[in-house]
N, C-alpha and C. Protein backbone atom coordinates (compact mmCIF):
# COMPACT_ATOMS: atom_id res chain seq x y z
N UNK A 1 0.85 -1.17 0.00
CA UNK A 1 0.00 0.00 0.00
C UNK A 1 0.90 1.24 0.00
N UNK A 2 0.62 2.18 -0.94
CA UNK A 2 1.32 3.49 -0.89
C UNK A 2 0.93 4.45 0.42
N UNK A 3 2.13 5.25 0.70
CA UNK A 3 1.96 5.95 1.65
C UNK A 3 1.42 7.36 1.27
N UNK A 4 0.20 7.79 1.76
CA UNK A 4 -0.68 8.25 1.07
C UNK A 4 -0.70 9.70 1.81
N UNK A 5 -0.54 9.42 3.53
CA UNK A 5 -0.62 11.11 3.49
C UNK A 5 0.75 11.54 4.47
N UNK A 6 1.37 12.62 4.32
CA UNK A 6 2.82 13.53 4.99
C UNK A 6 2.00 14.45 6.05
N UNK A 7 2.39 15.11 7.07
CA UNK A 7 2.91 15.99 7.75
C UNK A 7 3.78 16.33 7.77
N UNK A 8 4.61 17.06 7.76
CA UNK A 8 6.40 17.08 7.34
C UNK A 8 7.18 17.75 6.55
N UNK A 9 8.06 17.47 6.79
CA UNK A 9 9.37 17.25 5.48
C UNK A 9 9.04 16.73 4.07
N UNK A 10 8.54 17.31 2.65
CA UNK A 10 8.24 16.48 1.79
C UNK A 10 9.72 16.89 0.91
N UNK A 11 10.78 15.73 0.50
CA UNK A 11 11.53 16.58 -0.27
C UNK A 11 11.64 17.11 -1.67
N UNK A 12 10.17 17.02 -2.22
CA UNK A 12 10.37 18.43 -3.24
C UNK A 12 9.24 19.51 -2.90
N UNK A 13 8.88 19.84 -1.81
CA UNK A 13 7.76 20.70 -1.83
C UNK A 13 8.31 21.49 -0.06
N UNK A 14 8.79 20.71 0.63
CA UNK A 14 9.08 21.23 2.07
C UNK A 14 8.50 21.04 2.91
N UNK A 15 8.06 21.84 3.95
CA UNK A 15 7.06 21.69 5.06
C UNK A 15 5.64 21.90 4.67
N UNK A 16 4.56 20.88 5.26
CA UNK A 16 3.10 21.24 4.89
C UNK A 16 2.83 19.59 4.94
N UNK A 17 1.33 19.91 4.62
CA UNK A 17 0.61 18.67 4.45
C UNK A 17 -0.05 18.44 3.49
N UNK A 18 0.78 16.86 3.03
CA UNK A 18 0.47 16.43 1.92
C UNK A 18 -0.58 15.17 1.62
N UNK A 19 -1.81 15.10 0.76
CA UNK A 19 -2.21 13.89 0.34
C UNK A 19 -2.08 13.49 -1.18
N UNK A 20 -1.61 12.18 -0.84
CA UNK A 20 -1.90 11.52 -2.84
C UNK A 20 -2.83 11.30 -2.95
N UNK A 21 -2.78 10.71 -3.92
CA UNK A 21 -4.27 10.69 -5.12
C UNK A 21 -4.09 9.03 -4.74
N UNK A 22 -5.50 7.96 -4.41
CA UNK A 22 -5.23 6.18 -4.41
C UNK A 22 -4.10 5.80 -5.79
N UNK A 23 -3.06 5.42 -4.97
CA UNK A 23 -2.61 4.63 -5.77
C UNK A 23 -0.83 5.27 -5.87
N UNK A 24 -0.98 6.43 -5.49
CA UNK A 24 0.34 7.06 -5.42
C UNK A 24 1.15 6.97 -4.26
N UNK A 25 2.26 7.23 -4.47
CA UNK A 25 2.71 7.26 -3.24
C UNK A 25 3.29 8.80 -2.61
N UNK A 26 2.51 9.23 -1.51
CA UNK A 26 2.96 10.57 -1.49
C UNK A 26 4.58 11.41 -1.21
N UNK A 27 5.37 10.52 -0.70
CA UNK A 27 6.77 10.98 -0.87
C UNK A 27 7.68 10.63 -2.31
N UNK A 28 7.08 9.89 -2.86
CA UNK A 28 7.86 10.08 -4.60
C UNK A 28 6.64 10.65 -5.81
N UNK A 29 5.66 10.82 -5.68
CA UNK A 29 4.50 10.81 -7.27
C UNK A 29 5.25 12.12 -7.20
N UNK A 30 4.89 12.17 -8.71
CA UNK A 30 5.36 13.52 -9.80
C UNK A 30 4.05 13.83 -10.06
N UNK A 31 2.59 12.72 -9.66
CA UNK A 31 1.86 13.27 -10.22
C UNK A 31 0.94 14.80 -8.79
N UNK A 32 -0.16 15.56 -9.75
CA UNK A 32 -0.90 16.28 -8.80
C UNK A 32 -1.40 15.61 -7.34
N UNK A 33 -0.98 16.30 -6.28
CA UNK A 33 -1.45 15.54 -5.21
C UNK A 33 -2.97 16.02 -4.85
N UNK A 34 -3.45 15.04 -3.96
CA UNK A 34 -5.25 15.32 -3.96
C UNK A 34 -5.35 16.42 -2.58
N UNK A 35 -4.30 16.77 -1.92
CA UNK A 35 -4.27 17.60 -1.15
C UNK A 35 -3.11 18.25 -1.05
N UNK A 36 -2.40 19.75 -0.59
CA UNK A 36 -1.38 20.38 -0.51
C UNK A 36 -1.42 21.52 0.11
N UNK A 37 -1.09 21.31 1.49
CA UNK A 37 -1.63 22.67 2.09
C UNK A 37 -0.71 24.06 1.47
N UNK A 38 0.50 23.96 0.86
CA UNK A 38 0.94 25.34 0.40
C UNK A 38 -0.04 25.55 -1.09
N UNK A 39 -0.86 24.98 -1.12
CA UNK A 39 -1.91 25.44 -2.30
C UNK A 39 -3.29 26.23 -2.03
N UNK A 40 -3.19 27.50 -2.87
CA UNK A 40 -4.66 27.45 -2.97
C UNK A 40 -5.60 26.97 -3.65
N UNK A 41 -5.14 26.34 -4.42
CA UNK A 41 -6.19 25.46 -5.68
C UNK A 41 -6.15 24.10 -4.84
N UNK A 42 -6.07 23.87 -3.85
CA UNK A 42 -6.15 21.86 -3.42
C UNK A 42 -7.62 21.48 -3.71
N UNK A 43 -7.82 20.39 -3.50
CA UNK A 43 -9.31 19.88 -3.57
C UNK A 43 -10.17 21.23 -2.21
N UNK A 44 -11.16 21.71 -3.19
CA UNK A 44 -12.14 22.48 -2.60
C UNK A 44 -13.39 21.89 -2.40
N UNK A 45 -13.78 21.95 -0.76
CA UNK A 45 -15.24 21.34 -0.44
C UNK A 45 -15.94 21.63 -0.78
N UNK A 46 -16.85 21.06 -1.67
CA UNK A 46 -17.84 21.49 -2.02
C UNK A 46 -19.66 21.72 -1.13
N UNK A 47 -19.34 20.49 -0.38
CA UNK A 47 -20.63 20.09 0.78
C UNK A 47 -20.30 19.02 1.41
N UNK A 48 -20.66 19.07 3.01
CA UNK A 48 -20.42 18.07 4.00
C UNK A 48 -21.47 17.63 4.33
N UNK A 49 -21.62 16.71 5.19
CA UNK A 49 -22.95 16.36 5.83
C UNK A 49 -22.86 15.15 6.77
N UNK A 50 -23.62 14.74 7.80
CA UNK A 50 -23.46 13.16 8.82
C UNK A 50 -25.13 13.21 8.99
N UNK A 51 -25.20 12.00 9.47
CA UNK A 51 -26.54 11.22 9.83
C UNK A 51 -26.69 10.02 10.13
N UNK A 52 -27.68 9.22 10.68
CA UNK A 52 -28.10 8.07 10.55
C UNK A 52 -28.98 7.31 10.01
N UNK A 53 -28.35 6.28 9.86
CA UNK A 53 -29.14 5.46 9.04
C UNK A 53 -29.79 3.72 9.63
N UNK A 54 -30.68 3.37 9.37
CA UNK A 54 -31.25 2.37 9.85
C UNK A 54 -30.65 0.90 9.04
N UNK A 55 -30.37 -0.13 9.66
CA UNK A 55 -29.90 -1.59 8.65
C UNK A 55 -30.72 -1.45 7.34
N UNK A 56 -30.18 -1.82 6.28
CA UNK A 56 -30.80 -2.20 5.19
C UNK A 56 -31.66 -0.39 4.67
N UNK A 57 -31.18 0.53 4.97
CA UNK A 57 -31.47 1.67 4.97
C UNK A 57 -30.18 2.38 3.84
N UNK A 58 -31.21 3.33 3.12
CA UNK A 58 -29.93 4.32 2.36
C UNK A 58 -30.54 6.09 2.43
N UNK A 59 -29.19 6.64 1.85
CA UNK A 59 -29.84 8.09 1.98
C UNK A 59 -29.07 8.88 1.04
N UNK A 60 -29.83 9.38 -0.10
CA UNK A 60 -29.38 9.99 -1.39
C UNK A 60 -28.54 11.47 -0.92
N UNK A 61 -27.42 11.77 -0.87
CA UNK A 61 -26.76 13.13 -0.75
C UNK A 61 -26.63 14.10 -1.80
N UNK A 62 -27.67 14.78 -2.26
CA UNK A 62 -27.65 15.56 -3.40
C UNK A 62 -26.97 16.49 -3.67
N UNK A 63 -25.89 16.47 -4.67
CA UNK A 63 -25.33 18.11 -5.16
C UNK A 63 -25.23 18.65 -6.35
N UNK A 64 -26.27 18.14 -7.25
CA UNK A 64 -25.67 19.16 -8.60
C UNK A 64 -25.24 19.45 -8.93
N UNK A 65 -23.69 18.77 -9.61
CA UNK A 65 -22.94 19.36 -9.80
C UNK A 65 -22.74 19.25 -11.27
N UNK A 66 -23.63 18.01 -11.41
CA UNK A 66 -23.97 17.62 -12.84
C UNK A 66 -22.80 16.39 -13.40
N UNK A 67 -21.96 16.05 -12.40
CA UNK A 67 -20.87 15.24 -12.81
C UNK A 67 -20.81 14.43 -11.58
N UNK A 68 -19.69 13.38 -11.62
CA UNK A 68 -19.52 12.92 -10.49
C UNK A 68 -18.38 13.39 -9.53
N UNK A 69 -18.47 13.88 -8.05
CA UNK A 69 -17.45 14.49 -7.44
C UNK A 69 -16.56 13.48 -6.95
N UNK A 70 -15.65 14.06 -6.02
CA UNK A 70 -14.75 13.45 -5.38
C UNK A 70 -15.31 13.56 -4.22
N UNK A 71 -15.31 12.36 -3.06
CA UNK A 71 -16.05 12.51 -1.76
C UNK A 71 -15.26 11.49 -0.90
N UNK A 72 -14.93 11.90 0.61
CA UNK A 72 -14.63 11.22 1.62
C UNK A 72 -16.32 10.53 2.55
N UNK A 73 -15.68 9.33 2.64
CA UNK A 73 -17.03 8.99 3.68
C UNK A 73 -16.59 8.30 4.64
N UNK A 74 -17.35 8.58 5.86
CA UNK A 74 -16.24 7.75 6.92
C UNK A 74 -17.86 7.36 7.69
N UNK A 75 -18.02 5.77 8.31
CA UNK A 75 -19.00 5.42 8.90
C UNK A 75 -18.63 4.54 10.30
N UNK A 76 -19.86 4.80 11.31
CA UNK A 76 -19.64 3.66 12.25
C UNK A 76 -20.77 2.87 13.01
N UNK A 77 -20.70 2.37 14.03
CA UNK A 77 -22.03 1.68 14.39
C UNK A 77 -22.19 2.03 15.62
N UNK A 78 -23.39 1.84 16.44
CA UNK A 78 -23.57 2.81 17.33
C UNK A 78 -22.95 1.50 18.38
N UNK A 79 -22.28 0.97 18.34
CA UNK A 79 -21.78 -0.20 19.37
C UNK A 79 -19.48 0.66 19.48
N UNK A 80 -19.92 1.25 18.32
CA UNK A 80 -18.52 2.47 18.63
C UNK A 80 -18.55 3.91 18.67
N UNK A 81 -19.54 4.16 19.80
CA UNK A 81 -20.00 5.63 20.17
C UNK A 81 -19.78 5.50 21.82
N UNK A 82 -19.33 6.11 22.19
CA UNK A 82 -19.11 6.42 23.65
C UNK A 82 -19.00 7.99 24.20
N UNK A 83 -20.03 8.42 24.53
CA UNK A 83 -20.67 9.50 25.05
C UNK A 83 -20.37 10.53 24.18
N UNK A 84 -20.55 9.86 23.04
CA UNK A 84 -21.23 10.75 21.67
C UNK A 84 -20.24 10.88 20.73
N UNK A 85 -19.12 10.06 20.91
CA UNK A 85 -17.94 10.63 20.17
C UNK A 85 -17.78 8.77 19.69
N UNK A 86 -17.61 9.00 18.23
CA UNK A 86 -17.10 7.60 17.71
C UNK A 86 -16.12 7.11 18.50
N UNK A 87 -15.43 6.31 18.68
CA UNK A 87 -13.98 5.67 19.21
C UNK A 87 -13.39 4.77 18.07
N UNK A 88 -14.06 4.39 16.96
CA UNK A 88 -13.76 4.02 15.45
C UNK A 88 -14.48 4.64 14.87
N UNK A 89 -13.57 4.54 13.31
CA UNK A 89 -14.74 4.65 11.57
C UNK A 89 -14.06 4.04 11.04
N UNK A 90 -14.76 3.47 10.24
CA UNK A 90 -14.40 2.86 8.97
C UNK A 90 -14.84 3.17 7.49
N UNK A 91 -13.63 2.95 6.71
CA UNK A 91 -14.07 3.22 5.22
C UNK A 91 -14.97 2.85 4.61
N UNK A 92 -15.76 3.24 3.88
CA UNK A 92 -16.88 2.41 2.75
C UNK A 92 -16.59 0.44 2.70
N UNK A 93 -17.22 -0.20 2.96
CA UNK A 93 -16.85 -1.45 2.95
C UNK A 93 -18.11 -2.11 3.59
N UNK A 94 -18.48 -3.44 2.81
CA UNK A 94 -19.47 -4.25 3.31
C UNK A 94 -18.76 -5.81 3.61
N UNK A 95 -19.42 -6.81 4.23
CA UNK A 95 -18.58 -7.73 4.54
C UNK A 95 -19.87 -8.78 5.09
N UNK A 96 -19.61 -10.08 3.77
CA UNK A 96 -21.02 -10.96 4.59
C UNK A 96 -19.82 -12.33 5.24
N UNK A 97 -20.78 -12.91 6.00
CA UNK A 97 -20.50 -14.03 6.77
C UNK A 97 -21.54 -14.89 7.43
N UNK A 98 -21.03 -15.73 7.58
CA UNK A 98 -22.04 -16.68 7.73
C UNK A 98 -22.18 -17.35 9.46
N UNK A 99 -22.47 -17.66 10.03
CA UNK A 99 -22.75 -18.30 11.73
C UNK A 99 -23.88 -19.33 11.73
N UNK A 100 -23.43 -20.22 13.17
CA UNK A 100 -23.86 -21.52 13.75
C UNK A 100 -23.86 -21.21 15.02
N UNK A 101 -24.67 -21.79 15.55
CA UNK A 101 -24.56 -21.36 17.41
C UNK A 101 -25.20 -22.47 17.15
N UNK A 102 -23.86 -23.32 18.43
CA UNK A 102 -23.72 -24.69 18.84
C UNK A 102 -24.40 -24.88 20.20
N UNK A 103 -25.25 -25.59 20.81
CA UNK A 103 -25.93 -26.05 21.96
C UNK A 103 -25.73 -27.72 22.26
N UNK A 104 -24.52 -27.56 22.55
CA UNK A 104 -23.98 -29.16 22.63
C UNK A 104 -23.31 -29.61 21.40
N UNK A 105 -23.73 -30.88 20.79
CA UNK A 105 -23.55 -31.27 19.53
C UNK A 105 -24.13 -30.81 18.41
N UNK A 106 -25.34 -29.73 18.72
CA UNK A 106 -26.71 -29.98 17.91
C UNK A 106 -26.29 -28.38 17.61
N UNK A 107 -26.88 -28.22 16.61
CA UNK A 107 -27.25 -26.53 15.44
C UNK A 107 -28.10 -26.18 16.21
N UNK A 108 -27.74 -25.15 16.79
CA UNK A 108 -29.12 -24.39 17.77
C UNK A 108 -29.72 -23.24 16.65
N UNK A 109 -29.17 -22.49 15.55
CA UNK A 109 -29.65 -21.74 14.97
C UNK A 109 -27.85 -21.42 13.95
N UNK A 110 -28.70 -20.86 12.70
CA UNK A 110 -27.41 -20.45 11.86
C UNK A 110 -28.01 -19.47 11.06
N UNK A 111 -27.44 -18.83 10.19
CA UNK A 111 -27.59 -18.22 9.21
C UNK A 111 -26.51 -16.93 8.76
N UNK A 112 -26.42 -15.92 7.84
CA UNK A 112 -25.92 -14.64 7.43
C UNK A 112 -25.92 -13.58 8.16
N UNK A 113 -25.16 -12.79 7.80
CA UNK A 113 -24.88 -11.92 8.34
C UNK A 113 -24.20 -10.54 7.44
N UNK A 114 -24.78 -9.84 7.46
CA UNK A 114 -23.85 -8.52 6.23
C UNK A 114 -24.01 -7.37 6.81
N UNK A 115 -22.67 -7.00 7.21
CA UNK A 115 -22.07 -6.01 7.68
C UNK A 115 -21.59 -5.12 7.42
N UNK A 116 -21.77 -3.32 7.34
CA UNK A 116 -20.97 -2.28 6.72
C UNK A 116 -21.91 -1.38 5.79
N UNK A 117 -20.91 -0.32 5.18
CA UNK A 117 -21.93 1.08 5.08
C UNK A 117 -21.06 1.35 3.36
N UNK A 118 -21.66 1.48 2.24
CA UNK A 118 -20.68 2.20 1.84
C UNK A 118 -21.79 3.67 0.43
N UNK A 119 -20.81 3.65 -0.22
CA UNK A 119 -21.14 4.74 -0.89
C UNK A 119 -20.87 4.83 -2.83
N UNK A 120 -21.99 5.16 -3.54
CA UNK A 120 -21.60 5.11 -4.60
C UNK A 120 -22.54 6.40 -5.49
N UNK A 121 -21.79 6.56 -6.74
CA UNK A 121 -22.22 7.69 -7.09
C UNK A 121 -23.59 6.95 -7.57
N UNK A 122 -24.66 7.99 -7.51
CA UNK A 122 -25.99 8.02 -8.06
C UNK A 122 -26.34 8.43 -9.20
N UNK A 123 -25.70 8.59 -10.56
CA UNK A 123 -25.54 9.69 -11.37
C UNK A 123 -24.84 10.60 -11.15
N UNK A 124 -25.12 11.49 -11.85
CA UNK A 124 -23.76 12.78 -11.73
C UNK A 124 -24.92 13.74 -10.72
N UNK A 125 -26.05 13.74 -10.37
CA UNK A 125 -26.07 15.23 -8.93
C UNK A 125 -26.58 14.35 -7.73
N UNK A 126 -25.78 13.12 -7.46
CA UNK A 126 -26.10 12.53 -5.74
C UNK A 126 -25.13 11.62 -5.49
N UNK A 127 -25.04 11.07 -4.48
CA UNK A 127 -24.16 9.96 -3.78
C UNK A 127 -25.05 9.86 -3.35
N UNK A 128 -24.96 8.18 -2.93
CA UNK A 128 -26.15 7.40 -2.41
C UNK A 128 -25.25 6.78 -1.34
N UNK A 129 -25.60 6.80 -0.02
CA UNK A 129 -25.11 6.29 1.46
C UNK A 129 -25.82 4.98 1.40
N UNK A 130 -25.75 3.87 1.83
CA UNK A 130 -26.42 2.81 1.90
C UNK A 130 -25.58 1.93 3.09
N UNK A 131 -26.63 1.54 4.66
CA UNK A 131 -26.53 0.58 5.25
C UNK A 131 -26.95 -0.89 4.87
N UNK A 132 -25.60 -1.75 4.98
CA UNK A 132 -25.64 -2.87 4.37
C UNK A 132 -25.54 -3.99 5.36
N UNK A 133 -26.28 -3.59 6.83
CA UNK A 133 -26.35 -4.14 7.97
C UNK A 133 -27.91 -4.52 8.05
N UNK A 134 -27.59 -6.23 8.53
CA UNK A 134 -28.88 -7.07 8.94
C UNK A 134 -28.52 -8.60 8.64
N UNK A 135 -29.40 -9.07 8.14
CA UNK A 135 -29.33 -10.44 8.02
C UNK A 135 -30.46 -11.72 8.44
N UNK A 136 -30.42 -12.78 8.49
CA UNK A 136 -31.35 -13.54 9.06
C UNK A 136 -31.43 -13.11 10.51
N UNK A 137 -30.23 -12.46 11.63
CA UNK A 137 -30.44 -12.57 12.77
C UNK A 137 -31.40 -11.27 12.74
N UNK A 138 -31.84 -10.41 12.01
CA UNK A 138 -32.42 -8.98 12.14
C UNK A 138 -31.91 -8.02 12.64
N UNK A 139 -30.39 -8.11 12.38
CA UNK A 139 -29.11 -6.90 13.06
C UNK A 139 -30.21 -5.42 12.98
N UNK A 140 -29.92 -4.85 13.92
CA UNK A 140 -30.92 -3.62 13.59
C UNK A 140 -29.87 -2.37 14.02
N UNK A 141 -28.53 -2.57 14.01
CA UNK A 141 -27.60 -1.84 14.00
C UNK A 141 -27.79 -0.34 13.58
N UNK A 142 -27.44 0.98 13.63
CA UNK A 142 -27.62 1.76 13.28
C UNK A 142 -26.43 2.60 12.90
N UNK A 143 -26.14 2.88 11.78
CA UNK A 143 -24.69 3.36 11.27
C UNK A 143 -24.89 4.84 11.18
N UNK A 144 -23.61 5.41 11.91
CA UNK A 144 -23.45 6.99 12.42
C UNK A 144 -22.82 6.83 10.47
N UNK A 145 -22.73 8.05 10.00
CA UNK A 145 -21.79 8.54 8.47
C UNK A 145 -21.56 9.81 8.74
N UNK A 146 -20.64 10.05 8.09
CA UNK A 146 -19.98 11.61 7.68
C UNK A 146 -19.71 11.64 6.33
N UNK A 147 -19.87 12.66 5.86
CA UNK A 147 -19.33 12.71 4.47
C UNK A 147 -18.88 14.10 3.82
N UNK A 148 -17.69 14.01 3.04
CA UNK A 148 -17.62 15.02 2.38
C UNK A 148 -17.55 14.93 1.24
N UNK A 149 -17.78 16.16 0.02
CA UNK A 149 -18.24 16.13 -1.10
C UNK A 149 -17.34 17.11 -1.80
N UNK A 150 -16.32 17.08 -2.46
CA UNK A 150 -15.17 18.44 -3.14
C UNK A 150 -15.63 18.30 -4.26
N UNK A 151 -15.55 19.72 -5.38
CA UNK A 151 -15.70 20.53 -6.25
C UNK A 151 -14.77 19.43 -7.83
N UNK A 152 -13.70 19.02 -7.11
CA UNK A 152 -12.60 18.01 -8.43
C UNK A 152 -13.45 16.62 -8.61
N UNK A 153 -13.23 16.54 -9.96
CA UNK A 153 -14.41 15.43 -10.68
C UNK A 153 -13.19 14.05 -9.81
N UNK A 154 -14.53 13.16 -9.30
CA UNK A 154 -13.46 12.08 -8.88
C UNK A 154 -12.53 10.77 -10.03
N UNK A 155 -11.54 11.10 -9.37
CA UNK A 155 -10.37 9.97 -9.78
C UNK A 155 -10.34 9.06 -9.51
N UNK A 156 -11.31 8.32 -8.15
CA UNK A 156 -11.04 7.53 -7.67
C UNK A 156 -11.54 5.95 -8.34
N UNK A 157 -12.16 6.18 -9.31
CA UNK A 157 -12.92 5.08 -9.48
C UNK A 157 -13.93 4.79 -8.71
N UNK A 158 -14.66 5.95 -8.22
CA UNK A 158 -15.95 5.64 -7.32
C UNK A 158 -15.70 5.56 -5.84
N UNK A 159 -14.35 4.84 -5.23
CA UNK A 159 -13.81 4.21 -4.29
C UNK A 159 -14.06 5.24 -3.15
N UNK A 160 -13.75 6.58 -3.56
CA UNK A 160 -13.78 7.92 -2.71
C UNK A 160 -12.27 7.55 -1.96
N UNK A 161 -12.26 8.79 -1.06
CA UNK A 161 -11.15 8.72 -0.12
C UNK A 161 -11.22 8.11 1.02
């Protein structure tokens, strides 16, 4: 994995803070970095926003921009909130699995399980948030999100930051 963001010493740019673009590495790319604090042109926010969302729940983030942006999303579950403040997030990512609960020798109950929050463009004026939490057990989890939304058409392949 490339090392993606500096505080520091960068040695062709100096002191400041730097991010690459996925896939670069931020102490050697030649290419544009996706952040640069001695810039005034860096990625400009365009719109932020957080909320919750219910398992198996989504929520359209509209901006008109007529294209698709570049957007950070960061999510968590309310089982990592402690007196109101996350204590984790995690990136866009879903994750199924499967369970057995054993009562001796015997299958007391089994089934799925799908876990995680992520994000994809909706067309060019929305991002669509979508909880991808539930399953046969009826997870009724509730996922905290944040999101941000910048002005530069995304590079990422959808992936976001």
């Amino acid at each position: 994995m490339a090392n993606r963001v500096l505080m520091g010493n960068r040695s062709t740019g100096g002191y400041g803070l730097y991010v690459s673009k996925y896939g670069d590495n931020v102490l050697t790319t030649t290419n544009s970095l996706a952040f640069d604090s001695r810039m005034g042109a860096s990625t400009i926010v365009h719109s932020y926003g957080q909320g919750t969302l219910a398992a198996g729940a989504d929520v359209d983030i509209t901006h008109n921009l007529g294209y698709q942006p570049l957007y950070a999303m960061r999510w968590t579950d309310e089982g990592d909130i402690s007196g109101g403040i996350a204590t984790k997030a995690y990136s866009p990512n879903t994750a199924d699995s499967q369970f057995v609960i054993m009562e001796g020798d015997e299958v007391d109950d089994e089934g799925e399980v799908t876990w995680g929050c992520y994000a994809r463009h909706d067309g060019n004026n929305a991002i669509t948030i979508e909880s991808n939490s539930g399953g046969d057990q009826g997870n009724t989890s509730v996922i905290y999100y944040a999101i941000v939304i910048f002005h530069e058409a995304d590079y990422s392949g959808g992936q976001g930051l």
